[in-house]
Protein backbone atom coordinates (compact mmCIF):
# COMPACT_ATOMS: atom_id res chain seq x y z
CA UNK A 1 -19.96 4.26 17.65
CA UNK A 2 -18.60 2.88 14.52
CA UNK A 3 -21.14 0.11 13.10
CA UNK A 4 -23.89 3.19 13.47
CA UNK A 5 -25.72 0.97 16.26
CA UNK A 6 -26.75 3.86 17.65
CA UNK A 7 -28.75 5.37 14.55
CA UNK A 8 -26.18 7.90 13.97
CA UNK A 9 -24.35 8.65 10.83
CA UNK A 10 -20.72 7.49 10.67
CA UNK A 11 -19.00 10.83 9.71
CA UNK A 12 -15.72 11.10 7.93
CA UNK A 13 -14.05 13.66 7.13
CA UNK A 14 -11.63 14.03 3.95
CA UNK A 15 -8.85 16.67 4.11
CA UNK A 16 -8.03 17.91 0.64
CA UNK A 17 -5.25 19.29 0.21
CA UNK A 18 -4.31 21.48 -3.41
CA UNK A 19 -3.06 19.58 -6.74
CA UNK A 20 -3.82 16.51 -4.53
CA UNK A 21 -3.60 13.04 -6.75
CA UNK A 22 -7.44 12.34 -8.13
CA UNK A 23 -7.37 8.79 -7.65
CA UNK A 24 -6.80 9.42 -3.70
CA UNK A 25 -9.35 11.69 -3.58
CA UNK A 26 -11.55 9.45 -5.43
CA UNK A 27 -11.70 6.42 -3.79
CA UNK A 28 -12.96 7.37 -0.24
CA UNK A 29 -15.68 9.52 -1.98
CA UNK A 30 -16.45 6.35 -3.99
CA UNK A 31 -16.29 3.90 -0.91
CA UNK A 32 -18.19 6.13 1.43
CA UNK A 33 -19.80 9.15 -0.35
CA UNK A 34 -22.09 6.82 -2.57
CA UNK A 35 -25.75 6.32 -0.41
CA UNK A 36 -25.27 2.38 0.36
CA UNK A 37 -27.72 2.74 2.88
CA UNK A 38 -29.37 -0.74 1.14
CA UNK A 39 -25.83 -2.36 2.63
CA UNK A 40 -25.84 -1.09 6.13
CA UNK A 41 -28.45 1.67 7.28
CA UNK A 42 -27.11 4.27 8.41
CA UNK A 43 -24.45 4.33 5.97
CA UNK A 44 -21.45 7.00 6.29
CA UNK A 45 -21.63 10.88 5.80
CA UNK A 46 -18.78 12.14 3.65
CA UNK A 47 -17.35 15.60 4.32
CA UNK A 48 -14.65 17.15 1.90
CA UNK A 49 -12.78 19.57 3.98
CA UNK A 50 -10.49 22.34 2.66
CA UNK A 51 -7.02 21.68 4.43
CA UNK A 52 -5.47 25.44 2.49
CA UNK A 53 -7.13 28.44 1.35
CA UNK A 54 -9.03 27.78 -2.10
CA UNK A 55 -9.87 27.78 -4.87
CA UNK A 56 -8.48 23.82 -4.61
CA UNK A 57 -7.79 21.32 -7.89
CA UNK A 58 -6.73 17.91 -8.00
CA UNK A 59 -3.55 17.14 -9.53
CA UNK A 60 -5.97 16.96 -13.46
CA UNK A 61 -7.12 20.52 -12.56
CA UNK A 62 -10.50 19.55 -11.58
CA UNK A 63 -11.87 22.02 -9.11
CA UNK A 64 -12.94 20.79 -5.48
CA UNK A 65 -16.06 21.82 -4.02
CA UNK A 66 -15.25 22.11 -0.40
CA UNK A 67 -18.06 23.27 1.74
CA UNK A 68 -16.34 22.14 4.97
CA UNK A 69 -13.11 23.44 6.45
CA UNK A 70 -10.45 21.63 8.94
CA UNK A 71 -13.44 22.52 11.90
CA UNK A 72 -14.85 19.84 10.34
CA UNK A 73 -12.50 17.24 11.31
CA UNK A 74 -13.28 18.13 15.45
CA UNK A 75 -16.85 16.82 14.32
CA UNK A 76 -15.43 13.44 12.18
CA UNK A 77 -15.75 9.74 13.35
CA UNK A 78 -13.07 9.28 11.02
CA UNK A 79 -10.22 11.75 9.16
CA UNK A 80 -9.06 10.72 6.33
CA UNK A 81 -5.69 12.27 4.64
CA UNK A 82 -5.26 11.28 1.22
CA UNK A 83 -1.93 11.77 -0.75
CA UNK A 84 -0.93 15.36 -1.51
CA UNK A 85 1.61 16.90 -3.73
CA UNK A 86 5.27 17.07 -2.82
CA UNK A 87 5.07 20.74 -1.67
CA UNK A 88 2.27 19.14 0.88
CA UNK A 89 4.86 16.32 1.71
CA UNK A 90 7.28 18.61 2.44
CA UNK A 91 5.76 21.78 4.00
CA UNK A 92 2.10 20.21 5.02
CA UNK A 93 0.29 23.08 6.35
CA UNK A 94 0.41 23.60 9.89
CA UNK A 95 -3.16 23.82 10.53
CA UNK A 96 -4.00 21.13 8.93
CA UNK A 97 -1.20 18.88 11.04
CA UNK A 98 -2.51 20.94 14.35
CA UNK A 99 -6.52 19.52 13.27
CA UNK A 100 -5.20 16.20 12.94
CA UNK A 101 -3.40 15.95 15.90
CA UNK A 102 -6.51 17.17 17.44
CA UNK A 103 -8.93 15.23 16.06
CA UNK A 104 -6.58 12.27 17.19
CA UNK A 105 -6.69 13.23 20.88
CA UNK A 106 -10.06 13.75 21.12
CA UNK A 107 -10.66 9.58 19.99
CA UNK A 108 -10.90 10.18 16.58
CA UNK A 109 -9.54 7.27 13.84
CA UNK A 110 -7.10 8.80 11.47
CA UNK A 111 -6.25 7.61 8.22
CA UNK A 112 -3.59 8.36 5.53
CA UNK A 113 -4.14 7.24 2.40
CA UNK A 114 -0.04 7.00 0.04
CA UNK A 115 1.89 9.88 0.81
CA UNK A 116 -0.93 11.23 3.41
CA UNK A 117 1.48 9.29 6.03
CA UNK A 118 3.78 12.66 5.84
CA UNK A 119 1.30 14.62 7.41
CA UNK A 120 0.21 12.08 10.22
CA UNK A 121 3.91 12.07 10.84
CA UNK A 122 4.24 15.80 10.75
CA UNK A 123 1.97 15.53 13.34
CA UNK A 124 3.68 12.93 15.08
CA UNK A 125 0.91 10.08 15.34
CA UNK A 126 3.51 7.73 13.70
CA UNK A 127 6.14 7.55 15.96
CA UNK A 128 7.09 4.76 17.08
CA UNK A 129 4.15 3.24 15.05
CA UNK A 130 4.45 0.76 12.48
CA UNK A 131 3.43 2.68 9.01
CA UNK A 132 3.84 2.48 5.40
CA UNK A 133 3.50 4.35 2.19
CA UNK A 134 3.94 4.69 -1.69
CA UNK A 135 6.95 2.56 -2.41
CA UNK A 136 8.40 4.68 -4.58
CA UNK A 137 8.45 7.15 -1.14
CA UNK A 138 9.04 4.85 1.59
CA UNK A 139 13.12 5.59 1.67
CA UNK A 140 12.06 9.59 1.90
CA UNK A 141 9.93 9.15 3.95
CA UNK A 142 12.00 6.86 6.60
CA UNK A 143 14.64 9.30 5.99
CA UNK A 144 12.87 12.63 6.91
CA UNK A 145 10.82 10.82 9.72
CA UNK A 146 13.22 8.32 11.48
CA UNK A 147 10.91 7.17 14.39
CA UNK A 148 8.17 5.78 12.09
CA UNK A 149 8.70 2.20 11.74
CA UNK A 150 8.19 2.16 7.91
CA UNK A 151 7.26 -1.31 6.33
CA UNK A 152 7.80 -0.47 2.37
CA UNK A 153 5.96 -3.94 1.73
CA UNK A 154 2.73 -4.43 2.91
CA UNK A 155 -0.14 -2.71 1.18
CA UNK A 156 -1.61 -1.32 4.40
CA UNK A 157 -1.34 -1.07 8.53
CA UNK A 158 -3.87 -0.85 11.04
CA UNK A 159 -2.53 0.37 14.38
CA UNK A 160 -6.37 0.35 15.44
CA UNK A 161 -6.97 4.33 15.86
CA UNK A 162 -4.19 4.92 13.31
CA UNK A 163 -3.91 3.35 9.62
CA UNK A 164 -1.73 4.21 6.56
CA UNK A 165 -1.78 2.45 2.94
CA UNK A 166 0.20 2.11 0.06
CA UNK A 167 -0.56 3.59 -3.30
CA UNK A 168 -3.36 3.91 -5.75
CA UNK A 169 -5.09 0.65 -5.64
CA UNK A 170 -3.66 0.06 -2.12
CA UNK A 171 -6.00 3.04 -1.06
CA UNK A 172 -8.88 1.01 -1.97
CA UNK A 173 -7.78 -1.82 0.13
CA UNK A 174 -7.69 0.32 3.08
CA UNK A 175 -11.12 2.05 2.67
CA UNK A 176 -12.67 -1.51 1.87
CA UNK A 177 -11.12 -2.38 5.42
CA UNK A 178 -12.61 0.25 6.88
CA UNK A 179 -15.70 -0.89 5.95
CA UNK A 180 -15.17 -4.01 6.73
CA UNK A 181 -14.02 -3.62 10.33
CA UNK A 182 -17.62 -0.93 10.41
CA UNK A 183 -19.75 -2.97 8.89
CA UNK A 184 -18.66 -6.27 8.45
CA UNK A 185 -17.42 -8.40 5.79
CA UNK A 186 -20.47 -9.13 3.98
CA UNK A 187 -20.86 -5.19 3.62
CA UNK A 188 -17.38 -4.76 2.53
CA UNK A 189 -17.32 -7.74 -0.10
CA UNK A 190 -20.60 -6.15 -1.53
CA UNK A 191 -19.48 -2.94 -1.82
CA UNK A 192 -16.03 -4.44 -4.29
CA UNK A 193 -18.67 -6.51 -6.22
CA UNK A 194 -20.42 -3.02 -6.57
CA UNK A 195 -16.97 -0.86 -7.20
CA UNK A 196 -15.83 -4.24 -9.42
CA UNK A 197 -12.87 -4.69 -7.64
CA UNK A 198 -11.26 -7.78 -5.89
CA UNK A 199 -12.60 -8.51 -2.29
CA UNK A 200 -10.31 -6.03 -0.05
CA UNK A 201 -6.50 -7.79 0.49
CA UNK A 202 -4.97 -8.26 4.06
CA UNK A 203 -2.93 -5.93 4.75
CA UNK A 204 0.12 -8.25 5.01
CA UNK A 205 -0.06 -8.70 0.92
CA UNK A 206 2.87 -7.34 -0.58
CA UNK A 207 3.07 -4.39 -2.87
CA UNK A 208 3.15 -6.00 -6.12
CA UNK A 209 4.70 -3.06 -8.17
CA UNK A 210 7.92 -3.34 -5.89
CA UNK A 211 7.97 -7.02 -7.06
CA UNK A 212 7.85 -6.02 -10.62
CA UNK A 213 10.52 -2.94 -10.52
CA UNK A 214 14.11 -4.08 -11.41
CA UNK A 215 17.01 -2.02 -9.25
CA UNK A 216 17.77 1.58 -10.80
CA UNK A 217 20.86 2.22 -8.08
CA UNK A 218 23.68 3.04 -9.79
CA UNK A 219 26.37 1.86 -6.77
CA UNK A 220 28.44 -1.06 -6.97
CA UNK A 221 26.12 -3.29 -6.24
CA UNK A 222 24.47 -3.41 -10.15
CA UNK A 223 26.75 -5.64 -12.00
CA UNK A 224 26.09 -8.28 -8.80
CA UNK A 225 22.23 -7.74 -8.84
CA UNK A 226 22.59 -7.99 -12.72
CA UNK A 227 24.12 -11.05 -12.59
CA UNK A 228 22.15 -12.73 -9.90
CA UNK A 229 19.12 -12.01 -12.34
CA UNK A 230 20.50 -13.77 -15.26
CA UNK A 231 20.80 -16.68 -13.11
CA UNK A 232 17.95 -17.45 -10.99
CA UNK A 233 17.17 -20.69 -12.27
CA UNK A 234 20.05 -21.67 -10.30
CA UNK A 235 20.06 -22.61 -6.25
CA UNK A 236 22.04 -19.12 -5.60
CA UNK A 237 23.75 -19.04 -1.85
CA UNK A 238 24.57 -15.67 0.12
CA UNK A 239 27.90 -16.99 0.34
CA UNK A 240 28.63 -16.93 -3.83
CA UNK A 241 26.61 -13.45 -4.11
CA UNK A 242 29.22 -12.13 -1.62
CA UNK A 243 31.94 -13.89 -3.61
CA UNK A 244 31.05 -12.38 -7.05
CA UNK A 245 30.94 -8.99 -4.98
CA UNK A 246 34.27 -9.62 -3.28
CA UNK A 247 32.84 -8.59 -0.03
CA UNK A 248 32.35 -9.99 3.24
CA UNK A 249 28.96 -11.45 3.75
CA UNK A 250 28.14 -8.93 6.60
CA UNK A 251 29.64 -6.04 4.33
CA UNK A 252 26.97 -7.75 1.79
CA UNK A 253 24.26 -7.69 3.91
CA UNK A 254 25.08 -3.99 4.82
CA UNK A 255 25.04 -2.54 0.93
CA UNK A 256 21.61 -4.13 0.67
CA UNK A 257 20.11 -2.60 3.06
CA UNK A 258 21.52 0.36 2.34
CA UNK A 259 20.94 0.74 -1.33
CA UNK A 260 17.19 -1.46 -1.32
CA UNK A 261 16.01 -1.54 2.16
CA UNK A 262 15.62 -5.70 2.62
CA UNK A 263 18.74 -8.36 2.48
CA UNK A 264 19.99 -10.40 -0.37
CA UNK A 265 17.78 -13.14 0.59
CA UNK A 266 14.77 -11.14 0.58
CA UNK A 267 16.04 -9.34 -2.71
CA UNK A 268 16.40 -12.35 -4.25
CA UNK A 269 13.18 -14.06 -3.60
CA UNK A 270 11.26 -11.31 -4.81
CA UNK A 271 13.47 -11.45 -8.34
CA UNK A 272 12.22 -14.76 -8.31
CA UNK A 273 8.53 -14.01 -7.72
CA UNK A 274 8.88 -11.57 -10.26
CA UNK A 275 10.24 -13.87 -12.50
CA UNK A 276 7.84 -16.56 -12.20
CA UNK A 277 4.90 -13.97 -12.66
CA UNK A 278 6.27 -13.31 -15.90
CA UNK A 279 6.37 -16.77 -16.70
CA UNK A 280 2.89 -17.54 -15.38
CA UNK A 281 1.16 -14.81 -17.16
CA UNK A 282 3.06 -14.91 -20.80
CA UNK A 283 3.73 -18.67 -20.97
CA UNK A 284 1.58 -22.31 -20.10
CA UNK A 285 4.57 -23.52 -18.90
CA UNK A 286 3.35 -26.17 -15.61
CA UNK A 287 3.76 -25.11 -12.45
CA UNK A 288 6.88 -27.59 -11.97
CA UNK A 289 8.36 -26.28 -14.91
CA UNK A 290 7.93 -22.55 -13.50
CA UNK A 291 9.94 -23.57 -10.38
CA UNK A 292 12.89 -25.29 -11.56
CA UNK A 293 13.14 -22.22 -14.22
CA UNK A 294 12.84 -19.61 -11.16
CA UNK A 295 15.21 -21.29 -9.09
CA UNK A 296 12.49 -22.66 -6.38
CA UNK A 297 13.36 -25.89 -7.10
CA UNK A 298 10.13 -28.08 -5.96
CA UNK A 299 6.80 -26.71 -6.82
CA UNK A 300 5.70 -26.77 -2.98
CA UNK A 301 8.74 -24.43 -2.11
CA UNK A 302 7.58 -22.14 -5.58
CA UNK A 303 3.66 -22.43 -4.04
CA UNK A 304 4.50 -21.20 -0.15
CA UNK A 305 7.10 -18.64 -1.23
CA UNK A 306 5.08 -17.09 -4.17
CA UNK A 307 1.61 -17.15 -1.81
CA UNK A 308 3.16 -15.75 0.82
CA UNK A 309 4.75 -13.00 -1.18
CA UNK A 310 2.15 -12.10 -3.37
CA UNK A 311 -0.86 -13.05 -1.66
CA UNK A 312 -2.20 -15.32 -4.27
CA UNK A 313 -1.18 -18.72 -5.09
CA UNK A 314 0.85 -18.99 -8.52
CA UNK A 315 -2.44 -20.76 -9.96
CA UNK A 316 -5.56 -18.01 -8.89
CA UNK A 317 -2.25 -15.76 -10.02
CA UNK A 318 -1.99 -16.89 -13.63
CA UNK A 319 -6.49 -17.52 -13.96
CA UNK A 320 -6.56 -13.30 -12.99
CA UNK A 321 -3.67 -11.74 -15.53
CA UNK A 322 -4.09 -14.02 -18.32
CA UNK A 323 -8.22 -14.09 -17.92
CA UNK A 324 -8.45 -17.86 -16.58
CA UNK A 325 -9.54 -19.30 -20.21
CA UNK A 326 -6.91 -21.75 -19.50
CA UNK A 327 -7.34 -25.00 -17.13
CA UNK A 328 -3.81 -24.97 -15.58
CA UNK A 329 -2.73 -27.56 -13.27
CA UNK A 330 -1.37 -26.42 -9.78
């Protein structure tokens, strides 16, 4: 029983994995390891399971005490699999994918935490599931496990008894969630005011770094995206990106997808987005002013398509990076 009804102590257990990424590690022991029992009573028991023979050391060389090994997880409410180095990713050890796979069967939630999603899919509780990942991974990773339906946007999925998250901050997100669905979302929201962290996103909120990265492909398709960027204040049409390209607008369509995994539309309004956070947090530019510069035209179309992109309207967008010691008008 999840929400502890019963009197019984949530238990979930952490595989570690060696030269694992701290800040993966971190954040479940923070969320779930600290004694909140003034929140919700019982709170959760964390177990740090060794996943490989030790001694074990996050990716800073910090040494992990691991009292529990993968015979843990049989015992676990909850598994969670936090991001591993890439000789995990690649070669995840087989006894750790056999105790997940286990665990799974026998009812257990699993979760994967960045690039933990390789070793659910090792152990193939993501096919045919709708996962995601570390941005910077999510092409790998669609590549080496082609019946995962990977979503390289969102910040995390919950397929009920199976959920994966993006990186780093994302991984808070997740484990606030899981709180959240536990506990409810009074607990939840206390436990960010605690941590000092934002209330815990939906999962549908994009991953903001793969707004803010510009295109490093080096195919034919960087003089178009470099010109499209130097004029996004203008109404742009599919029709005149395929006619700089001198391509068919299917052949278009094709070499985006191929090269950055979305279409020109969707390529082009994240530029945009990107664009007018750059504005928002460096200038005092008005919000009109933002969207005729970005190419939105009408500040309603900049205020749905930014929100729904980012998660945040441009306003409660430009009061968090530039510290809110402005009164803007949205």
């Amino acid at each position: 029983m999840r929400n502890g009804s019963d009197g019984r102590r949530h238990v979930i257990a952490v595989a570690v994995t060696d030269a694992m990424p701290t800040f993966e590690l971190a954040v479940p022991c923070e969320v779930f390891g600290v004694d909140r029992r003034d929140i919700a009573d019982p709170w959760y028991e964390l177990r740090l399971c060794a996943a490989q023979p030790g001694p074990l050391r996050t990716s800073a060389g910090m040494l992990i005490d691991t009292v529990h090994g993968l015979d843990a997880l049989a015992e676990a409410d909850t598994v969670i699999v936090p991001a591993s180095a890439r000789a995990v990713q690649l070669n995840p050890p087989p006894l750790l994918v056999e105790a997940v796979r286990s665990a799974h069967e026998r009812g257990c939630r699993i979760v994967a935490l960045c690039t933990g999603a390789y070793i659910l899919a090792a152990a193939g509780l993501l096919d045919g599931r709708r996962a995601t990942t570390h941005w910077m991974n999510s092409g790998d990773f669609a590549h080496r496990f082609p019946s995962v339906r990977v979503d390289p946007d969102v910040i995390y999925t919950d397929d009920g008894d199976v959920l994966t998250s993006a990186g780093t901050a994302a991984a808070i997100d997740l484990c606030l969630h899981l709180v959240r669905l536990d506990h409810g979302a009074a607990a939840a929201g206390e436990v960010a005011r605690r941590m000092v962290v934002p209330p815990p996103r939906e999962a549908a909120q994009v991953q903001i770094d793969r707004l803010l990265v510009r295109s490093t492909t080096g195919d034919e398709l960087t003089p178009l995206l470099q010109w499209a960027r130097d004029n996004l204040h203008r109404p742009l049409t599919i029709s005149e990106f395929a006619k700089v390209a001198r391509v068919s607008e299917r052949t278009l369509n094709r070499r985006f997808r191929d090269s950055l995994g979305m279409t020109p539309k969707q390529w082009l309004m994240r530029q945009r987005v990107r664009l007018a956070q750059e504005w928002l947090e460096a200038s005092e530019e008005s919000i009109d002013t933002i969207a005729r510069r970005t190419g939105f035209g009408a500040a309603a179309n900049f205020r749905h398509h930014f929100s729904r992109i980012t998660g945040q309207s441009p306003r409660t967008y430009r009061h968090v990076f530039r510290g809110g010691e402005r009164n803007i008008l949205d």
